[in-house]
N, C-alpha and C. Protein backbone atom coordinates (compact mmCIF):
# COMPACT_ATOMS: atom_id res chain seq x y z
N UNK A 1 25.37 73.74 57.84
CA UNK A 1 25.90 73.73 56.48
C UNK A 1 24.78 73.38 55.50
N UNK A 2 24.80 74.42 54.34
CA UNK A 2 23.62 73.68 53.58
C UNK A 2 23.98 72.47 52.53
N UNK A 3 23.14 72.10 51.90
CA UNK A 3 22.98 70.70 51.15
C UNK A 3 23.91 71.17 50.13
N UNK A 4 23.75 72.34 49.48
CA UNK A 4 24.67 72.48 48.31
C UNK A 4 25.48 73.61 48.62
N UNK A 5 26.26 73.95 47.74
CA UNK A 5 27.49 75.22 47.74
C UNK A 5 26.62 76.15 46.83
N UNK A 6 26.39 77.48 47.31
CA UNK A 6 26.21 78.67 46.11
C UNK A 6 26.26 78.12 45.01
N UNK A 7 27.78 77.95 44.87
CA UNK A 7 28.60 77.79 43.79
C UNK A 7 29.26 76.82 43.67
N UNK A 8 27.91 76.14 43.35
CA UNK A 8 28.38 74.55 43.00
C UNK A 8 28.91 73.93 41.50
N UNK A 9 29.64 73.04 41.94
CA UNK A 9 30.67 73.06 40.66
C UNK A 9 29.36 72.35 39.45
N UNK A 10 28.22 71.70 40.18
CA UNK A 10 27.57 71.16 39.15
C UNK A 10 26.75 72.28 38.15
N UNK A 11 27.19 73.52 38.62
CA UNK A 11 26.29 74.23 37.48
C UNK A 11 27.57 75.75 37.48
N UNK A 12 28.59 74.95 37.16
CA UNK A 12 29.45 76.17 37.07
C UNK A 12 29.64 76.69 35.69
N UNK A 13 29.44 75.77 34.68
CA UNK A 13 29.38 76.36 33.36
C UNK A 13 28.45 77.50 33.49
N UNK A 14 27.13 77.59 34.10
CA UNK A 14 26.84 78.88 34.13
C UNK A 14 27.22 80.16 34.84
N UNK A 15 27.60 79.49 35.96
CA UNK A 15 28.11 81.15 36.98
C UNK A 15 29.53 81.70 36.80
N UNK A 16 29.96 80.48 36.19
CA UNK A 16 31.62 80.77 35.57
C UNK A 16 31.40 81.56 34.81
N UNK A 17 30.18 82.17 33.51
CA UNK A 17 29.98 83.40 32.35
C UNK A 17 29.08 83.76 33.05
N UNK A 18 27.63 84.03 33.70
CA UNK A 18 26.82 84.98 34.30
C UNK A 18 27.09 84.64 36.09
N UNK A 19 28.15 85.79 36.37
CA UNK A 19 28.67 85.45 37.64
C UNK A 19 27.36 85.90 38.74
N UNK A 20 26.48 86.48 38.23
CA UNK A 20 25.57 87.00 39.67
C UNK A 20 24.52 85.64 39.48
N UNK A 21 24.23 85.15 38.67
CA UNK A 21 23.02 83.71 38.91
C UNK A 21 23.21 82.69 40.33
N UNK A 22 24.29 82.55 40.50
CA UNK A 22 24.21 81.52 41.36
C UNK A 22 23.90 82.10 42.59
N UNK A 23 24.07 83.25 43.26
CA UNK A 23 23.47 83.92 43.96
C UNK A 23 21.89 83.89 44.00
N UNK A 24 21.40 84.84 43.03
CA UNK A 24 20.49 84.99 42.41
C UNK A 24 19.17 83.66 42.30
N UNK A 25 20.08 82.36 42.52
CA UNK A 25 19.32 81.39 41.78
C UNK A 25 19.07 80.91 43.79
N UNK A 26 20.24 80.90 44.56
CA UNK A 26 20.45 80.84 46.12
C UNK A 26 19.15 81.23 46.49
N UNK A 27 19.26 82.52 46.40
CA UNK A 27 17.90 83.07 47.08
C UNK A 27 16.10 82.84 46.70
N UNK A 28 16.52 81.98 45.83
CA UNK A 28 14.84 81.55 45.14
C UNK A 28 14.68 80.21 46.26
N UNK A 29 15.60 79.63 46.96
CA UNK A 29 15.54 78.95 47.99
C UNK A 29 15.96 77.92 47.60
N UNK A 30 15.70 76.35 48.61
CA UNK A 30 15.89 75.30 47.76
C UNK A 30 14.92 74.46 47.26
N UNK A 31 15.07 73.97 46.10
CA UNK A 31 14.30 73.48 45.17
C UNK A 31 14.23 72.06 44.87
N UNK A 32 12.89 71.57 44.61
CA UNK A 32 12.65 70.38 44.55
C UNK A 32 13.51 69.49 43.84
N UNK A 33 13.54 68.15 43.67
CA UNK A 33 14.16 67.40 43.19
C UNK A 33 13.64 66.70 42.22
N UNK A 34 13.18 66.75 40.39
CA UNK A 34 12.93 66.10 39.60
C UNK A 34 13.15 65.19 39.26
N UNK A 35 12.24 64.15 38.13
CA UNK A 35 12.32 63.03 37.93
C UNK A 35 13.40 62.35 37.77
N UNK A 36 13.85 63.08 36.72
CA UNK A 36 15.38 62.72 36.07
C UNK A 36 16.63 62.99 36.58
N UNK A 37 16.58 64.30 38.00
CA UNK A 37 17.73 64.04 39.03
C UNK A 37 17.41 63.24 39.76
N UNK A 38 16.18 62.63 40.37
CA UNK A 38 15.95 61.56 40.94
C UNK A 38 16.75 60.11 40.42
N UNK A 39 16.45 60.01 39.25
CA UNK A 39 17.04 58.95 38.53
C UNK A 39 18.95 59.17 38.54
N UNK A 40 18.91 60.05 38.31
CA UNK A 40 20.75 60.63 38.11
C UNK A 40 21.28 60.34 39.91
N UNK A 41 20.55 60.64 40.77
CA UNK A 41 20.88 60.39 42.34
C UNK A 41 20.92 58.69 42.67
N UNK A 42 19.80 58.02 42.19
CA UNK A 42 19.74 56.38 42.17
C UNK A 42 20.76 56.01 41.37
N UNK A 43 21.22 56.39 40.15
CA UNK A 43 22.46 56.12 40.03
C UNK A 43 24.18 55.93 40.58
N UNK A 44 23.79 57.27 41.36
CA UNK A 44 25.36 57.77 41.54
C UNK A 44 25.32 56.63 43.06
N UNK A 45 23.78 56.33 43.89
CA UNK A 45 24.24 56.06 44.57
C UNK A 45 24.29 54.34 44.64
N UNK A 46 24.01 53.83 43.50
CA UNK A 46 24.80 52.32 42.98
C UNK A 46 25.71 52.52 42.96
N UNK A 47 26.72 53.43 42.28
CA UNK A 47 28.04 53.43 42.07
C UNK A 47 28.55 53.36 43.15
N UNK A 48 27.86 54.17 44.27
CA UNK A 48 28.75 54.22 45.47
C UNK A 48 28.40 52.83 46.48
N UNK A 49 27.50 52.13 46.18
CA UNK A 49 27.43 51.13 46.77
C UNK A 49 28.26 49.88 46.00
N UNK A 50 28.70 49.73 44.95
CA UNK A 50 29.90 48.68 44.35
C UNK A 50 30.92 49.05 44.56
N UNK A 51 31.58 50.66 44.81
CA UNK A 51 32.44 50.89 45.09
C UNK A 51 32.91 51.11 46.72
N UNK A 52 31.67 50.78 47.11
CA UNK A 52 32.35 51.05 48.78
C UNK A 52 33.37 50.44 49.29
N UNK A 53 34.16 49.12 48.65
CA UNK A 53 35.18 48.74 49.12
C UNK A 53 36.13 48.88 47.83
N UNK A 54 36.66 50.05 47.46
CA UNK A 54 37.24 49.79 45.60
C UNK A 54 38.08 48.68 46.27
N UNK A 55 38.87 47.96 47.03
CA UNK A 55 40.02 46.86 46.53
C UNK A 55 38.98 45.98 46.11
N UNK A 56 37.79 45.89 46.67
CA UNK A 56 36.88 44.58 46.05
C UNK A 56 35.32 44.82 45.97
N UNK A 57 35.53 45.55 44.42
CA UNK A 57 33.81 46.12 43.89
C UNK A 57 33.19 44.91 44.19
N UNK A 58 31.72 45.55 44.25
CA UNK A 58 30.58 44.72 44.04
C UNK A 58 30.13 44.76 42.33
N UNK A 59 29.02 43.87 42.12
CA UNK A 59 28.73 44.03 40.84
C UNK A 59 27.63 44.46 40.90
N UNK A 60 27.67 45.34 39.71
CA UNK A 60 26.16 46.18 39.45
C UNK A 60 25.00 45.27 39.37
N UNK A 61 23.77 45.55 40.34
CA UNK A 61 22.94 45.27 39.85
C UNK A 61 22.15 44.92 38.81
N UNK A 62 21.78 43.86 38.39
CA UNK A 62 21.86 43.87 36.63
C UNK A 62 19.83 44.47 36.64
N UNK A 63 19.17 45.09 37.88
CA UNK A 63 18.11 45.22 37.73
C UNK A 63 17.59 46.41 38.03
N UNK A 64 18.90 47.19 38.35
CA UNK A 64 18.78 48.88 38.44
C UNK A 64 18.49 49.32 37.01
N UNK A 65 17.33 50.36 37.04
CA UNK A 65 17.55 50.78 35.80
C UNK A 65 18.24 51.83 35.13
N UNK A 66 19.86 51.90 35.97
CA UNK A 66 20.93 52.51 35.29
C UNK A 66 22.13 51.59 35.20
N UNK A 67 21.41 50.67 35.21
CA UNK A 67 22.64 49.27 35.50
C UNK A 67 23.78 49.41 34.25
N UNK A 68 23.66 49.30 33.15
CA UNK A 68 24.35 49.70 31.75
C UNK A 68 25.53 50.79 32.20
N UNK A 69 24.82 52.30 32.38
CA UNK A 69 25.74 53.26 32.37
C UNK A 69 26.55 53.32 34.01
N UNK A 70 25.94 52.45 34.94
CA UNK A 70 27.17 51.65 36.57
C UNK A 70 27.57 50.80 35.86
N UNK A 71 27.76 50.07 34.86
CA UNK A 71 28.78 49.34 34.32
C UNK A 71 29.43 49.84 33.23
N UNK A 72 29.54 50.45 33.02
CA UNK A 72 30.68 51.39 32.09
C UNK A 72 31.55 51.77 33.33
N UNK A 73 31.03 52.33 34.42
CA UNK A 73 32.03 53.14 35.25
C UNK A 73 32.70 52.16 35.85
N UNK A 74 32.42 50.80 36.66
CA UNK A 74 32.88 49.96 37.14
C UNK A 74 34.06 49.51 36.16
N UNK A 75 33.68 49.33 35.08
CA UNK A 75 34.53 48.93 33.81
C UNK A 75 35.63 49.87 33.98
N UNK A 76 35.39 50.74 33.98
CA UNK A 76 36.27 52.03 33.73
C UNK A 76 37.66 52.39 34.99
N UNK A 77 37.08 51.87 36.28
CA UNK A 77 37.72 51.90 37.02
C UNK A 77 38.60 50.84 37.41
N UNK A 78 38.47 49.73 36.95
CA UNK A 78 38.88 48.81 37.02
C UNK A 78 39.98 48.45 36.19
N UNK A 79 39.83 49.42 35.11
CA UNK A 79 41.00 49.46 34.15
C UNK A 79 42.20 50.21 34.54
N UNK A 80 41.83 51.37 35.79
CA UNK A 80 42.95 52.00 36.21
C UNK A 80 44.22 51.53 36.99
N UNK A 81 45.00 52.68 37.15
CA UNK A 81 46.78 51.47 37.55
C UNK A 81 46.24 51.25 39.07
N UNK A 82 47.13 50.91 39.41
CA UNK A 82 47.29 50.85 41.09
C UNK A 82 47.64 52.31 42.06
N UNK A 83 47.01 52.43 42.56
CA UNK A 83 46.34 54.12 43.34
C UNK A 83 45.40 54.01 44.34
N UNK A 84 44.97 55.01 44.52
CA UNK A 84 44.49 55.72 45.22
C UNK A 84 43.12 55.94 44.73
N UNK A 85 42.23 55.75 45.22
CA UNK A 85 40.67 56.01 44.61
C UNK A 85 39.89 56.62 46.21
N UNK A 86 39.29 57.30 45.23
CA UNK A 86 38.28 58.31 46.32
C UNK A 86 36.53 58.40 45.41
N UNK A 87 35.73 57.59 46.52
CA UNK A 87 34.30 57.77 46.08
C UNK A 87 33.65 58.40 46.60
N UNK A 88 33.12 59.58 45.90
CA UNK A 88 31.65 60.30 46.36
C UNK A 88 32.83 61.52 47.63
N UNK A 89 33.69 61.66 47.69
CA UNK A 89 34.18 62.58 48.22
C UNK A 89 33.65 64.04 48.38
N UNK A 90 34.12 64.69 49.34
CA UNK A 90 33.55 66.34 49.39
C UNK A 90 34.98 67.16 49.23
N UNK A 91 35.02 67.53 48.24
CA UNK A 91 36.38 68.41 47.40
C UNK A 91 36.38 70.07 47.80
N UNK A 92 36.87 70.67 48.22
CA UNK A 92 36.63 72.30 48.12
C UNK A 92 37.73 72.94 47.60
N UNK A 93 37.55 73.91 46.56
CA UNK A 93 38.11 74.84 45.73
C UNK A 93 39.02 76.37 47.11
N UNK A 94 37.19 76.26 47.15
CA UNK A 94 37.04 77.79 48.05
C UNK A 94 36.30 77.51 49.30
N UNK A 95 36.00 78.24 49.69
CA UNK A 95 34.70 78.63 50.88
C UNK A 95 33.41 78.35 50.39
N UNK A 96 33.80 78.89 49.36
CA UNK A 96 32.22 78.95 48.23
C UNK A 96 31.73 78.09 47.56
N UNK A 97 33.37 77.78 47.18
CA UNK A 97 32.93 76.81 45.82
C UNK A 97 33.54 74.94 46.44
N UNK A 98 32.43 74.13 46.81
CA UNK A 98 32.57 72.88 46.90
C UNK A 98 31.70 72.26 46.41
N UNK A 99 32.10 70.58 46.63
CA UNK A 99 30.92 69.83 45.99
C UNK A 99 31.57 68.18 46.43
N UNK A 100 30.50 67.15 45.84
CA UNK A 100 30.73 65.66 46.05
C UNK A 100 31.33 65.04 44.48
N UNK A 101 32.40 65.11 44.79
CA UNK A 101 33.36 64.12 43.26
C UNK A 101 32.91 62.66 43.18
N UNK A 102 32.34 63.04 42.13
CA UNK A 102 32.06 60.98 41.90
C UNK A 102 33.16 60.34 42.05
N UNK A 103 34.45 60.16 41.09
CA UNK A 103 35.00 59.43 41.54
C UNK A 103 36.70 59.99 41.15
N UNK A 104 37.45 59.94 42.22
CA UNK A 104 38.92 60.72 41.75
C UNK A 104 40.19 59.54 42.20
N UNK A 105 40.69 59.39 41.25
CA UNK A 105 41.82 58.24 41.61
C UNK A 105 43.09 59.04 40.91
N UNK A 106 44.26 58.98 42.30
CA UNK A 106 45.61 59.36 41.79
C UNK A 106 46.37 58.43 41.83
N UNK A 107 47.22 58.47 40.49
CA UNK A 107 48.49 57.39 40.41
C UNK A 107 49.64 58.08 40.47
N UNK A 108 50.58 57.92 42.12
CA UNK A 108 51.53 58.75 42.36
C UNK A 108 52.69 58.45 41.34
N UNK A 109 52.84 57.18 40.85
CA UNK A 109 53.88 56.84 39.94
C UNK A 109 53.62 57.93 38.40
N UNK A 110 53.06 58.12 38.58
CA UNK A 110 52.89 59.05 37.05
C UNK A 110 52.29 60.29 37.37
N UNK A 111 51.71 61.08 38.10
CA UNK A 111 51.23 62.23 38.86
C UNK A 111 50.24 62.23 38.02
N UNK A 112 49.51 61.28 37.79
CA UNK A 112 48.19 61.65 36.98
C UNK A 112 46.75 61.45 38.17
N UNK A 113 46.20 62.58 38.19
CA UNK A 113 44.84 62.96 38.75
C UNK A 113 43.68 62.24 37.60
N UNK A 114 42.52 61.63 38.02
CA UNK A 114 41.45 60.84 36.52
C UNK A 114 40.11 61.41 38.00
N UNK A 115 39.51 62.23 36.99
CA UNK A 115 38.65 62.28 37.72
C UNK A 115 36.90 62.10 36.94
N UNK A 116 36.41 61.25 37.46
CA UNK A 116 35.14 60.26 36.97
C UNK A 116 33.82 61.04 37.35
N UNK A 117 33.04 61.27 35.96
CA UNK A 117 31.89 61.86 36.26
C UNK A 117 30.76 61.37 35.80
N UNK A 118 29.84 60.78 36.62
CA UNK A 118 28.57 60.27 35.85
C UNK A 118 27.33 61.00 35.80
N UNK A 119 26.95 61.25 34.22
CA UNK A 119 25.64 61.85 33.31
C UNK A 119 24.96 60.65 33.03
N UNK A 120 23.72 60.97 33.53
CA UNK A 120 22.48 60.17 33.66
C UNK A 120 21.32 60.47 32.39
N UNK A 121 21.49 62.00 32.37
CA UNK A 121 20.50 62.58 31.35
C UNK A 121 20.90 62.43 29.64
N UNK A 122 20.12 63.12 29.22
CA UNK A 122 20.23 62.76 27.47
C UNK A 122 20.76 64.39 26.71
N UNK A 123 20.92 64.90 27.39
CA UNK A 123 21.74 66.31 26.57
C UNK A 123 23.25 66.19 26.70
N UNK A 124 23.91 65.90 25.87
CA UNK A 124 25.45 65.45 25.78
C UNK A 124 26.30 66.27 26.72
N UNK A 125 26.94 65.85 27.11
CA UNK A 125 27.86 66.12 28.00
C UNK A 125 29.63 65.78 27.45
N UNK A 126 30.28 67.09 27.37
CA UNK A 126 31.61 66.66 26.97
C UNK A 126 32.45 67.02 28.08
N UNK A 127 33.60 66.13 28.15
CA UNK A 127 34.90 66.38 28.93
C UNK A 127 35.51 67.26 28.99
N UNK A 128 35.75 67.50 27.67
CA UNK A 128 36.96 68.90 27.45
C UNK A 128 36.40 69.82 27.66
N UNK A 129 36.90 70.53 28.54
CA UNK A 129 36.81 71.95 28.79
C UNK A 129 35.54 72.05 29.95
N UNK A 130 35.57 70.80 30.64
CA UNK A 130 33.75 71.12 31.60
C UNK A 130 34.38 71.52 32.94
N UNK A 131 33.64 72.36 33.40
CA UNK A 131 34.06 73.10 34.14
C UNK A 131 33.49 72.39 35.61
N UNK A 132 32.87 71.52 35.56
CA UNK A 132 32.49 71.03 36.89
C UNK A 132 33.71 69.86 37.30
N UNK A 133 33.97 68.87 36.17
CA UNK A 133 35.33 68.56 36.20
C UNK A 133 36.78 69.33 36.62
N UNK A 134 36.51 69.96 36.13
CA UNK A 134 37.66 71.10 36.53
C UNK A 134 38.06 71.21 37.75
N UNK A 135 36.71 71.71 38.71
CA UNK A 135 36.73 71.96 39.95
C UNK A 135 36.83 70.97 40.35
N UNK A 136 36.22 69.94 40.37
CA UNK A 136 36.49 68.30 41.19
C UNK A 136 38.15 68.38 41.25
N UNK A 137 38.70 68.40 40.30
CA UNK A 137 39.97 68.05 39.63
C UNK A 137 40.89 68.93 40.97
N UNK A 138 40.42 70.44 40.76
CA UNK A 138 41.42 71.22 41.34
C UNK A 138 41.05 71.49 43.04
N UNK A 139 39.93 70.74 43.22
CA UNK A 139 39.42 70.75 44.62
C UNK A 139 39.81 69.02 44.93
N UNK A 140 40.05 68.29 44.28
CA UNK A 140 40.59 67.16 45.15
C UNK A 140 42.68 67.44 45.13
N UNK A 141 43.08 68.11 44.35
CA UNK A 141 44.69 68.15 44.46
C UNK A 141 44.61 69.06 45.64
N UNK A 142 43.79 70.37 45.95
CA UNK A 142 43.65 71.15 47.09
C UNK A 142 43.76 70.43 48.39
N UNK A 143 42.53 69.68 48.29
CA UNK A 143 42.35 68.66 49.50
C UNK A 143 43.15 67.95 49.69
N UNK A 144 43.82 66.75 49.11
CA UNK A 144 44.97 65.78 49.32
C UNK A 144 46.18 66.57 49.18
N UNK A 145 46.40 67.82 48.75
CA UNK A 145 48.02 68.44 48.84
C UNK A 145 48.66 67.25 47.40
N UNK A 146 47.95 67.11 46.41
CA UNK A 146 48.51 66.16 45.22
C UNK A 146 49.47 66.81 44.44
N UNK A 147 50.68 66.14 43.99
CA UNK A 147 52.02 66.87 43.17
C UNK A 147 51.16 66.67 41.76
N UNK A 148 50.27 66.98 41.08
CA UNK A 148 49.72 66.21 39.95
C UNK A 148 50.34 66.88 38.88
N UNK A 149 51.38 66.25 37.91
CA UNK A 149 51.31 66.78 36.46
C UNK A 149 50.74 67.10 35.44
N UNK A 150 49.46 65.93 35.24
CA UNK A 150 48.59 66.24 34.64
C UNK A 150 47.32 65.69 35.33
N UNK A 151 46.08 65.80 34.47
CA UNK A 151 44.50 65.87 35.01
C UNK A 151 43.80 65.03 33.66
N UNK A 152 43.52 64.38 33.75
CA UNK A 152 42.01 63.48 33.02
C UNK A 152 40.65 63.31 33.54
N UNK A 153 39.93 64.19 32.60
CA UNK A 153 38.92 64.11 32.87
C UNK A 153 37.61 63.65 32.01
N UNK A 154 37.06 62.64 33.13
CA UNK A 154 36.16 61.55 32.39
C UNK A 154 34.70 61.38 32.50
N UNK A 155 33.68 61.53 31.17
CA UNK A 155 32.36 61.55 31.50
C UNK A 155 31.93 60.41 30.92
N UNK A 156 31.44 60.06 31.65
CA UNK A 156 30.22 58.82 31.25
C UNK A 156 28.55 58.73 31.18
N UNK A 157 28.21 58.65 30.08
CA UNK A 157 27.12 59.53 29.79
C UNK A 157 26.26 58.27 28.98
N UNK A 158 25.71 57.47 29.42
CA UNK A 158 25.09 56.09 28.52
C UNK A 158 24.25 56.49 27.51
N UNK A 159 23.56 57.55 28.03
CA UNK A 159 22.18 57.93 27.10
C UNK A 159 22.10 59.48 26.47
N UNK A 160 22.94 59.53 26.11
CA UNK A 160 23.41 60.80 25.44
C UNK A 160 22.57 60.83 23.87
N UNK A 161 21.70 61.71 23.68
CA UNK A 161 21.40 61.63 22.39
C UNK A 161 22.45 61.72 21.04
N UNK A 162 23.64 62.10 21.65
CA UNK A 162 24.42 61.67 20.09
C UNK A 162 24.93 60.82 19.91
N UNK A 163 25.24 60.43 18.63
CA UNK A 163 26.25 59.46 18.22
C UNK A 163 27.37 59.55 19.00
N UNK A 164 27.71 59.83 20.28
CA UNK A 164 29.21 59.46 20.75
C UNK A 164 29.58 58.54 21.38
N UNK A 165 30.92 58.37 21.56
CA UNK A 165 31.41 58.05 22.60
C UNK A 165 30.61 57.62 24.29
N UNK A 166 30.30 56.22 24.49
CA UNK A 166 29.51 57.06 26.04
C UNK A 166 30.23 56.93 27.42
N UNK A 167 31.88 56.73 26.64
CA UNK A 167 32.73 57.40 28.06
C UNK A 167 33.95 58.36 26.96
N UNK A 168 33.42 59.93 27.53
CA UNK A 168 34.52 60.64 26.81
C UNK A 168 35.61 60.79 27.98
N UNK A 169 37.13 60.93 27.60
CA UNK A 169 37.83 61.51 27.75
C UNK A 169 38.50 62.62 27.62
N UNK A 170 39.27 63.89 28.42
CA UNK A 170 40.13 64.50 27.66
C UNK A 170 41.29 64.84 28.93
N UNK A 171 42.37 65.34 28.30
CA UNK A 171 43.57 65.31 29.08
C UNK A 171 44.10 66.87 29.28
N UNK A 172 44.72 67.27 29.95
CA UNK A 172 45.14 68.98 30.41
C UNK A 172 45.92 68.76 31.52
N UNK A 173 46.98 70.06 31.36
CA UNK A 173 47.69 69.87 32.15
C UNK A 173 47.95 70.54 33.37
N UNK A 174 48.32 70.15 34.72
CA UNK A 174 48.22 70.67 35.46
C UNK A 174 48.48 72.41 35.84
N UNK A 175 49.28 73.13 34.77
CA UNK A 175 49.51 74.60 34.76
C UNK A 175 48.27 74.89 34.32
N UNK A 176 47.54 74.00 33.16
CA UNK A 176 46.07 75.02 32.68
C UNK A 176 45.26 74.47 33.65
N UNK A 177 45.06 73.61 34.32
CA UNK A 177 44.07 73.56 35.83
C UNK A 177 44.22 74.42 36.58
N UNK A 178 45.45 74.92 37.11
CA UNK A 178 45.75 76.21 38.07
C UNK A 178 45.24 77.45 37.27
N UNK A 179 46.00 77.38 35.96
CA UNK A 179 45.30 78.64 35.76
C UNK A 179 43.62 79.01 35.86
N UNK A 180 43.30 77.91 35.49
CA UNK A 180 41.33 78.11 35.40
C UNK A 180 41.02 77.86 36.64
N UNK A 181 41.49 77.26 37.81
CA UNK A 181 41.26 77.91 39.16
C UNK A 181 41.25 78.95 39.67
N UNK A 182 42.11 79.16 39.08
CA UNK A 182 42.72 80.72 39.71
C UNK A 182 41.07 81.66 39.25
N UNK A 183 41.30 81.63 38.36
CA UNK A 183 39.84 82.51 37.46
C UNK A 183 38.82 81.98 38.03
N UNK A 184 38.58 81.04 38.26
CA UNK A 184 37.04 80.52 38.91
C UNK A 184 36.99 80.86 40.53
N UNK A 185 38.39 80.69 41.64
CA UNK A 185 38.26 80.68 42.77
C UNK A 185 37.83 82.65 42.82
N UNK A 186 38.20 83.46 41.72
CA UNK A 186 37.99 85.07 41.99
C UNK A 186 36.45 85.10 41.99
N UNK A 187 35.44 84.41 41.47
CA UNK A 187 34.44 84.69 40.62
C UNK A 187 33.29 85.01 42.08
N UNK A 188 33.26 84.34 43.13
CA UNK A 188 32.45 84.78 43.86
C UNK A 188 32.67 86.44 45.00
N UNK A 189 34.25 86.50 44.85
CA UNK A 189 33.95 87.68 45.31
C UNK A 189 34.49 88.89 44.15
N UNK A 190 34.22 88.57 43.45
CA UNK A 190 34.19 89.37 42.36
C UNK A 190 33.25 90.08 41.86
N UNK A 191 32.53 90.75 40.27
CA UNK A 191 31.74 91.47 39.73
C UNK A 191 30.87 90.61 39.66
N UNK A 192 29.90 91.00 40.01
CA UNK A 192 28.54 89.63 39.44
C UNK A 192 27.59 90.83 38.29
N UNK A 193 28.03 90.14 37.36
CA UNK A 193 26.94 90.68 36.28
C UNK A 193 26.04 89.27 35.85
N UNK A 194 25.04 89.45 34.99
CA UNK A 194 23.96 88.75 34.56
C UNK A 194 24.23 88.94 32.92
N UNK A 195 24.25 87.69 32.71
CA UNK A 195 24.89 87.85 31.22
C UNK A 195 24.06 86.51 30.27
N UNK A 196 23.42 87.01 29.53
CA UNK A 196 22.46 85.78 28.30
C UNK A 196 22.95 85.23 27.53
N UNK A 197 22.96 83.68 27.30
CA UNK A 197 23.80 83.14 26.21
C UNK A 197 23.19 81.80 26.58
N UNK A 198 24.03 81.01 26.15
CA UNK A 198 24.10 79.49 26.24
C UNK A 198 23.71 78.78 27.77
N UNK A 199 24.72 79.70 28.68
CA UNK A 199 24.10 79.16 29.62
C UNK A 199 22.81 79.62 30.41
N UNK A 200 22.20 80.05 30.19
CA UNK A 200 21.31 80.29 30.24
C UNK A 200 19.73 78.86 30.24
N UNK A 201 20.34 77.97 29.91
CA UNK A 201 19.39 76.80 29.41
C UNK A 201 20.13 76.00 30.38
């Protein structure tokens, strides 16, 4: 099995509009690991070391130097109801399309799915409408067989060059998750065209 999926949900905003890249990008082989995913990986894997027991986190390191944006998330989780929490999980959509969910907690009393994403880097990152969320979202109800009504999905982003928020939220409901599954699970055996725009960067 390789390290990543084709069509990995972390760069699906692009293959979701230029469906032949992720292919395309496959066959250039696999590729080194930079500074700043280096740093984004030392992160995620504090989180997963306070959370290895969620009934009883550890506390963030106060000498990591992502200690700030592992304490937003700790914060964050800690605020949730009583559930079900899943760290660093392996979620699959498809065949094609899988990946590792930072962090997904269901509260069966309310059928709400919250699924937790941590941004390390400084180019903003929003909730609504992100498509790597998405898939976490609709690849962990896949996996657990979840009745979910609705879906929240949450980024935490400490060092975001804008003025925002540096834990966004947004909320959707479980019919528009199916539907944008549905459209994303066609995309690998589907038309692959190469298409220039936004994602592109």
């Amino acid at each position: 099995m390789t390290a990543h999926a084709v069509y990995a949900p972390s760069s699906a905003h692009r293959w979701t509009v230029c469906t032949a890249s992720a292919e395309a990008i496959a066959a250039l082989g696999e590729q080194e690991e930079g500074e700043e995913a280096a740093k984004g990986t030392a992160a995620h894997e504090e989180i997963e070391r306070c959370l290895q027991d969620p009934s009883r986190p550890l506390s963030v390191n106060p000498k990591h130097p992502a200690a700030y944006g592992v304490a937003l998330v700790l914060d964050f989780v800690r605020q949730l109801p009583p559930g079900t929490l899943w760290v660093e999980q392996r979620v699959q959509l498809t065949e094609q399309i899988w990946g590792r969910c930072d962090i997904a907690h269901w509260d069966d009393a309310t059928g709400i799915l919250t699924i937790v994403d941590y941004k390390n880097g400084f180019v903003n990152v929003e909730a609504e409408g992100n498509e790597q969320l998405q898939i976490y979202a609709a690849g962990s109800i896949f996996t657990h067989n979840l009745p979910a009504k609705w879906v929240r999905l949450v980024v935490v982003q400490p060092n975001s060059f804008l003025p925002v928020p540096r834990v966004k939220q947004s909320v959707m409901s479980a019919d528009a998750l199916y539907a944008f599954a549905q459209r994303v699970a066609a995309v690998p055996a589907g038309e692959k065209r190469f298409v220039a725009g936004e994602s592109c960067t």
